[in-house]
N, C-alpha and C. Protein backbone atom coordinates (compact mmCIF):
# COMPACT_ATOMS: atom_id res chain seq x y z
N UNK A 1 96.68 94.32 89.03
CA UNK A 1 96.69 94.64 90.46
C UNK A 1 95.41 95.37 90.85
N UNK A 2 94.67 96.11 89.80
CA UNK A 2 93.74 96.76 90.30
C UNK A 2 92.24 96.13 90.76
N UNK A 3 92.44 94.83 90.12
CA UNK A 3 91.24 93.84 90.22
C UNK A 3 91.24 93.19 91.81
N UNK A 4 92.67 93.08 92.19
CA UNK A 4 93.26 92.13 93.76
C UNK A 4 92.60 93.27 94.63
N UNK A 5 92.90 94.78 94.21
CA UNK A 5 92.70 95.79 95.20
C UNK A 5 91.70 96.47 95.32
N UNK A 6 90.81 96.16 94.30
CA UNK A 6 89.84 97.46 94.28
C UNK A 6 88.55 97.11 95.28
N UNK A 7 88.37 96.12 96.11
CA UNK A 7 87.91 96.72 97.30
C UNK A 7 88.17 97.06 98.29
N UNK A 8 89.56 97.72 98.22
CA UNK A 8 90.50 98.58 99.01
C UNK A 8 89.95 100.03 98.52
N UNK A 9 89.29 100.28 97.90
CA UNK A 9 88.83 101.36 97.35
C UNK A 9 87.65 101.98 98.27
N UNK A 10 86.80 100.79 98.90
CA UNK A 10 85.99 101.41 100.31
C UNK A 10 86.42 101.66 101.59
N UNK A 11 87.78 101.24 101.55
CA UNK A 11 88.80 101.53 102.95
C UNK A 11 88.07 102.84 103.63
N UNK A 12 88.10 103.22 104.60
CA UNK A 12 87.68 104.72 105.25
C UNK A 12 88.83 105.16 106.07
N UNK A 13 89.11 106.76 105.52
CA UNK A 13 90.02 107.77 106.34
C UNK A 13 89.42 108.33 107.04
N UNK A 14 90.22 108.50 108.43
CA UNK A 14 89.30 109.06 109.31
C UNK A 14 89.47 110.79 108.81
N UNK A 15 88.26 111.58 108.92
CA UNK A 15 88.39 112.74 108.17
C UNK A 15 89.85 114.06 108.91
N UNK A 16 90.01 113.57 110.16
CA UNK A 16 90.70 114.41 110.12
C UNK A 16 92.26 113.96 110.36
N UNK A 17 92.27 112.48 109.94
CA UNK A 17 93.74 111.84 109.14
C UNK A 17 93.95 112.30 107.77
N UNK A 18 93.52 112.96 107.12
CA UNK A 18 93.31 112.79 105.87
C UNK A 18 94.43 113.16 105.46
N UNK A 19 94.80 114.73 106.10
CA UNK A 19 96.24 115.25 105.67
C UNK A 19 97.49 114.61 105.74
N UNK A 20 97.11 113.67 106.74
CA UNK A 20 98.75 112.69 107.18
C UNK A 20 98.65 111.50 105.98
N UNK A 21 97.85 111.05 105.16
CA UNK A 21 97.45 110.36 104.23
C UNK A 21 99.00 109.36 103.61
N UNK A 22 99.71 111.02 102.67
CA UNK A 22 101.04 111.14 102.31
C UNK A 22 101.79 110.60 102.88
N UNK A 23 102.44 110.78 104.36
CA UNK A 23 102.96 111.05 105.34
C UNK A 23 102.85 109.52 105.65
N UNK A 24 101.90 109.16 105.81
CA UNK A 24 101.43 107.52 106.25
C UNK A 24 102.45 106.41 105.28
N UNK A 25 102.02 106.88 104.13
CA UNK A 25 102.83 105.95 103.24
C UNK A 25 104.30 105.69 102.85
N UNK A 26 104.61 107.38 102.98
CA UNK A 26 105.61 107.66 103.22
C UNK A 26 106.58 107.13 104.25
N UNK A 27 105.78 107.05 105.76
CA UNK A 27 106.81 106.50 106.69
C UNK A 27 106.86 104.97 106.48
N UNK A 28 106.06 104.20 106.08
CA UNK A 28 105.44 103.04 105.70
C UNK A 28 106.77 102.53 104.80
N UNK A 29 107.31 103.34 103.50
CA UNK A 29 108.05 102.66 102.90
C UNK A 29 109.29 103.06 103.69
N UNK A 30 109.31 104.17 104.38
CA UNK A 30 110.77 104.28 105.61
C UNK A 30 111.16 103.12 106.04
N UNK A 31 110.28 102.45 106.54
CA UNK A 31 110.37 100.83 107.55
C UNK A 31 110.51 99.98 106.97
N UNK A 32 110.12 100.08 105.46
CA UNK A 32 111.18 99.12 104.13
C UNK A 32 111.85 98.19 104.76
N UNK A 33 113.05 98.98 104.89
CA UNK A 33 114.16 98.43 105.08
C UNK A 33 114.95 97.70 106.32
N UNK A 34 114.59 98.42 107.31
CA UNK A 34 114.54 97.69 108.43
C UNK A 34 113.31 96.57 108.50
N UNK A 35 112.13 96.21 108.04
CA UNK A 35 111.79 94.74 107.74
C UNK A 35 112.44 94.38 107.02
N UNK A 36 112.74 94.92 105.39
CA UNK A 36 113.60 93.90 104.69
C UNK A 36 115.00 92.96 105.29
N UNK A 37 115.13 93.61 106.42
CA UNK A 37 117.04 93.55 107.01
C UNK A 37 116.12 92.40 107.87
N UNK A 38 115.21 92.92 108.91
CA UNK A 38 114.59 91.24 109.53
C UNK A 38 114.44 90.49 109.48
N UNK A 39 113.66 90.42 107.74
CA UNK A 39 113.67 89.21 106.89
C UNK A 39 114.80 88.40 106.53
N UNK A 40 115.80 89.22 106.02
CA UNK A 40 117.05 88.85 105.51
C UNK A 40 118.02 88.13 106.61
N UNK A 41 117.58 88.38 107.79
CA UNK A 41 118.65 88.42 108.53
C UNK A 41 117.74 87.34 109.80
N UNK A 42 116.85 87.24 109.61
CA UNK A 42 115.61 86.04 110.12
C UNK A 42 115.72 86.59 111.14
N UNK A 43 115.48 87.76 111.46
CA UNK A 43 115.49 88.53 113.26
C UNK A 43 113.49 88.72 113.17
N UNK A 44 113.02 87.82 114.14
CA UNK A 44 111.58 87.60 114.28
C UNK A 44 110.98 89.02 114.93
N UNK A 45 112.08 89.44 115.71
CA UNK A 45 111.38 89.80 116.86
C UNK A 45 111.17 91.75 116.15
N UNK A 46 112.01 91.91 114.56
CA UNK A 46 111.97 93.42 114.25
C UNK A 46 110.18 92.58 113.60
N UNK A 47 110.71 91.76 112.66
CA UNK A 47 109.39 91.36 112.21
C UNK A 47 108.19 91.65 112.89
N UNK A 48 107.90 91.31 113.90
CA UNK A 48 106.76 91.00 114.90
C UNK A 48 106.77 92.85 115.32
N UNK A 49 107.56 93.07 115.68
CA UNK A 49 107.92 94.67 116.45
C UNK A 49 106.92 95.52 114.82
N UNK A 50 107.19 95.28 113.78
CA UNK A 50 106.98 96.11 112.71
C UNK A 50 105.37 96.00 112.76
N UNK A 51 105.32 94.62 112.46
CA UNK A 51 103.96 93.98 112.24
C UNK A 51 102.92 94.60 113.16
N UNK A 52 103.28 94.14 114.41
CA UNK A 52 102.09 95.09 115.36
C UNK A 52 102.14 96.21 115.31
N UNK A 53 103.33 96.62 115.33
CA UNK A 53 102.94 98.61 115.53
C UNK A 53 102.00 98.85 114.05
N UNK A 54 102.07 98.27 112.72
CA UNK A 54 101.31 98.23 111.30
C UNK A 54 99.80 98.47 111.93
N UNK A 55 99.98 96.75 112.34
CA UNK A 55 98.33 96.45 112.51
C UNK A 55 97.64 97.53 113.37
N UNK A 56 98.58 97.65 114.51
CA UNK A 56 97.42 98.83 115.49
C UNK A 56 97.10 100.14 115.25
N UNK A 57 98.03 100.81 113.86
CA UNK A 57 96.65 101.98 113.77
C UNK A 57 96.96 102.23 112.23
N UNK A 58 97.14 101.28 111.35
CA UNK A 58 96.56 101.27 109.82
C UNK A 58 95.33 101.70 109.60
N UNK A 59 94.53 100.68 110.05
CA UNK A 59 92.85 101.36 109.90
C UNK A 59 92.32 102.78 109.73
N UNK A 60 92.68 103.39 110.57
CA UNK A 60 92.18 104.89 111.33
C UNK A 60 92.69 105.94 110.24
N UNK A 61 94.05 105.46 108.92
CA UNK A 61 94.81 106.08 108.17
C UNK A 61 94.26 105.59 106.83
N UNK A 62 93.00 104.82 106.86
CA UNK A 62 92.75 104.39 105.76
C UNK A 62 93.20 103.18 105.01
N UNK A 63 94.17 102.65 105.81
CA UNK A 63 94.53 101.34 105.42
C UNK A 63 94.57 100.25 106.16
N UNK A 64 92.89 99.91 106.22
CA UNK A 64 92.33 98.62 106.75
C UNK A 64 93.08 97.59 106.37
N UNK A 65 93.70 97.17 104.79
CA UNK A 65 94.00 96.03 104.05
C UNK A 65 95.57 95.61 104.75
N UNK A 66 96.10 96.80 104.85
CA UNK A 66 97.88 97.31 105.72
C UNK A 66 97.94 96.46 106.95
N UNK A 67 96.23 96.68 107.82
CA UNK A 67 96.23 96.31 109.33
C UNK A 67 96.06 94.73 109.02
N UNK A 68 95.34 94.50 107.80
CA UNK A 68 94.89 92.72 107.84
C UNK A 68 96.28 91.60 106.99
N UNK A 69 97.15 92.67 106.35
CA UNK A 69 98.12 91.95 105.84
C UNK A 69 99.43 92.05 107.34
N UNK A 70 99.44 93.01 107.88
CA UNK A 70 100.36 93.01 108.76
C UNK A 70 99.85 92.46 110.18
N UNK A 71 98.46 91.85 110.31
CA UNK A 71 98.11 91.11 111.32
C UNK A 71 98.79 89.25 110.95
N UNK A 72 98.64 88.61 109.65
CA UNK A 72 99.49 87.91 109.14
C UNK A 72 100.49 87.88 109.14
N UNK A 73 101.67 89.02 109.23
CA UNK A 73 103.11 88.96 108.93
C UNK A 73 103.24 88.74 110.60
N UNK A 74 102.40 89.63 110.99
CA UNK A 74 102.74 89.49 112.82
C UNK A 74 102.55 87.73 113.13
N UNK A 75 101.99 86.91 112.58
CA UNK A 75 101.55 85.47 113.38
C UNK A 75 102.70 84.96 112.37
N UNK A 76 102.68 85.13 111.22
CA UNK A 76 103.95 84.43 110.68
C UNK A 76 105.41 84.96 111.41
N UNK A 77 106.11 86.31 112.03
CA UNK A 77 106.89 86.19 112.64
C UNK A 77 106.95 85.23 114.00
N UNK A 78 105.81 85.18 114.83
CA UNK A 78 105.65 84.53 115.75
C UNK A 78 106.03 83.31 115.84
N UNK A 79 105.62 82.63 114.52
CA UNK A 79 105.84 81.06 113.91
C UNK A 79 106.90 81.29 113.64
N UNK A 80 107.68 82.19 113.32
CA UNK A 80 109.05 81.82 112.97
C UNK A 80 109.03 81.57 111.31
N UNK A 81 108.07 82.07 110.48
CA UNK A 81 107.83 81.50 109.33
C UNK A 81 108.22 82.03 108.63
N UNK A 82 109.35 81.93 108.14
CA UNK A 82 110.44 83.61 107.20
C UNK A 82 109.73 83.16 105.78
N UNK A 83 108.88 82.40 105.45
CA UNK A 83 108.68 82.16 103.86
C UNK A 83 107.36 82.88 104.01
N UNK A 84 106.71 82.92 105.00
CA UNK A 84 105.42 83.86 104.88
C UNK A 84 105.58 85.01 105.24
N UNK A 85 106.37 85.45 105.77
CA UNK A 85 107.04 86.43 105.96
C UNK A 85 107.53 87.10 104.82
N UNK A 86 108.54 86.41 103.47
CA UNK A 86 108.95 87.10 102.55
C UNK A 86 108.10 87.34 101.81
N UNK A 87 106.72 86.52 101.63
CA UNK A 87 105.40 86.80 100.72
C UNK A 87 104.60 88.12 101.20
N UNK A 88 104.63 88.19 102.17
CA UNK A 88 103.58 89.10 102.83
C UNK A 88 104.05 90.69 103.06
N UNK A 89 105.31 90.85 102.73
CA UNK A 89 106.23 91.67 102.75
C UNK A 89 106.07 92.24 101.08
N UNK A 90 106.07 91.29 100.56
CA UNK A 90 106.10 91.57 98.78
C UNK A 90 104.10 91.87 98.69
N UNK A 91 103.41 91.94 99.49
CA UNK A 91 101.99 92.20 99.68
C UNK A 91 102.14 93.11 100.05
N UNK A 92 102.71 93.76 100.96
CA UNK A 92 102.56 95.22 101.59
C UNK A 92 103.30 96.20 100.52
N UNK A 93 104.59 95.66 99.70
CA UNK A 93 104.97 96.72 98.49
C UNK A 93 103.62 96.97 97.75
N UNK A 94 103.33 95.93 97.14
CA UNK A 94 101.65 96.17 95.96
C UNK A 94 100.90 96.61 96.73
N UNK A 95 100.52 96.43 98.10
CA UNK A 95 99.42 96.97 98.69
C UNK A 95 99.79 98.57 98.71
N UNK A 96 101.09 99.21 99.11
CA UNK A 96 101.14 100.54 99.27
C UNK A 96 101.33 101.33 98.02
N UNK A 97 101.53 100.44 96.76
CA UNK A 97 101.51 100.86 95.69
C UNK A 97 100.50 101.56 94.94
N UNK A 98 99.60 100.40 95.62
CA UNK A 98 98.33 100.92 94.91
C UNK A 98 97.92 102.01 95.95
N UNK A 99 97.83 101.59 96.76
CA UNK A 99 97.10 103.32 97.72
C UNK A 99 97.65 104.44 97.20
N UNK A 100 98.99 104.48 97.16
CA UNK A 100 99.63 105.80 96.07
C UNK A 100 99.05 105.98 95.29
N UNK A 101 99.17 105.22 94.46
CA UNK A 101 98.42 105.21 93.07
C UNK A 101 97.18 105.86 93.33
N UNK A 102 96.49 105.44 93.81
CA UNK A 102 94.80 105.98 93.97
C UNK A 102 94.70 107.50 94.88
N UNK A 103 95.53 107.66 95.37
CA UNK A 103 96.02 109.25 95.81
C UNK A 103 96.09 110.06 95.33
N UNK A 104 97.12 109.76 94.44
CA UNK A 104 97.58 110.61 93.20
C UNK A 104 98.83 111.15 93.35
């Protein structure tokens, strides 16, 4: 995984996000579950609801890769596409994995 991610490693925090860092990831795996239940339950519209609120301020928290995988989950809810949807979902677990990881 570290080879897929490691130019996630030049991502930029904005300096005075830095402290919410934790906090970011933290609420990040909160919303788990309510996407997982969207997915499961083929409701587009939590999908899409998750996806954009992701994409529009990942970046600014250091997770550029968060905003470009959840700009995808957002056009695959749109399409209605629950199989890109369940992939891209299993991308955002490894993706927030590793940001932990590299946190500490």
């Amino acid at each position: 995984m570290d080879e897929k991610y490691s130019k996630l490693d030049s991502e930029h925090l904005e300096p005075a996000l830095s402290e919410f860092y934790e906090e970011f990831i933290s609420d990040r795996y909160n919303e788990l579950p309510a996407l997982n239940k969207g997915i499961e339950e083929k409701n587009f519209d939590i999908i899409e609801e998750l996806s954009h609120k992701w994409k529009g301020f990942s970046a600014p928290y250091g997770f550029a890769g968060l905003a470009q995988i959840a700009a995808l989950m957002e056009t695959s809810a749109k399409n209605k596409d629950i199989e890109s949807s369940q992939q891209l979902v299993k991308e955002v677990i490894e993706y927030l994995k590793y940001k932990k990881s590299k946190r500490g």
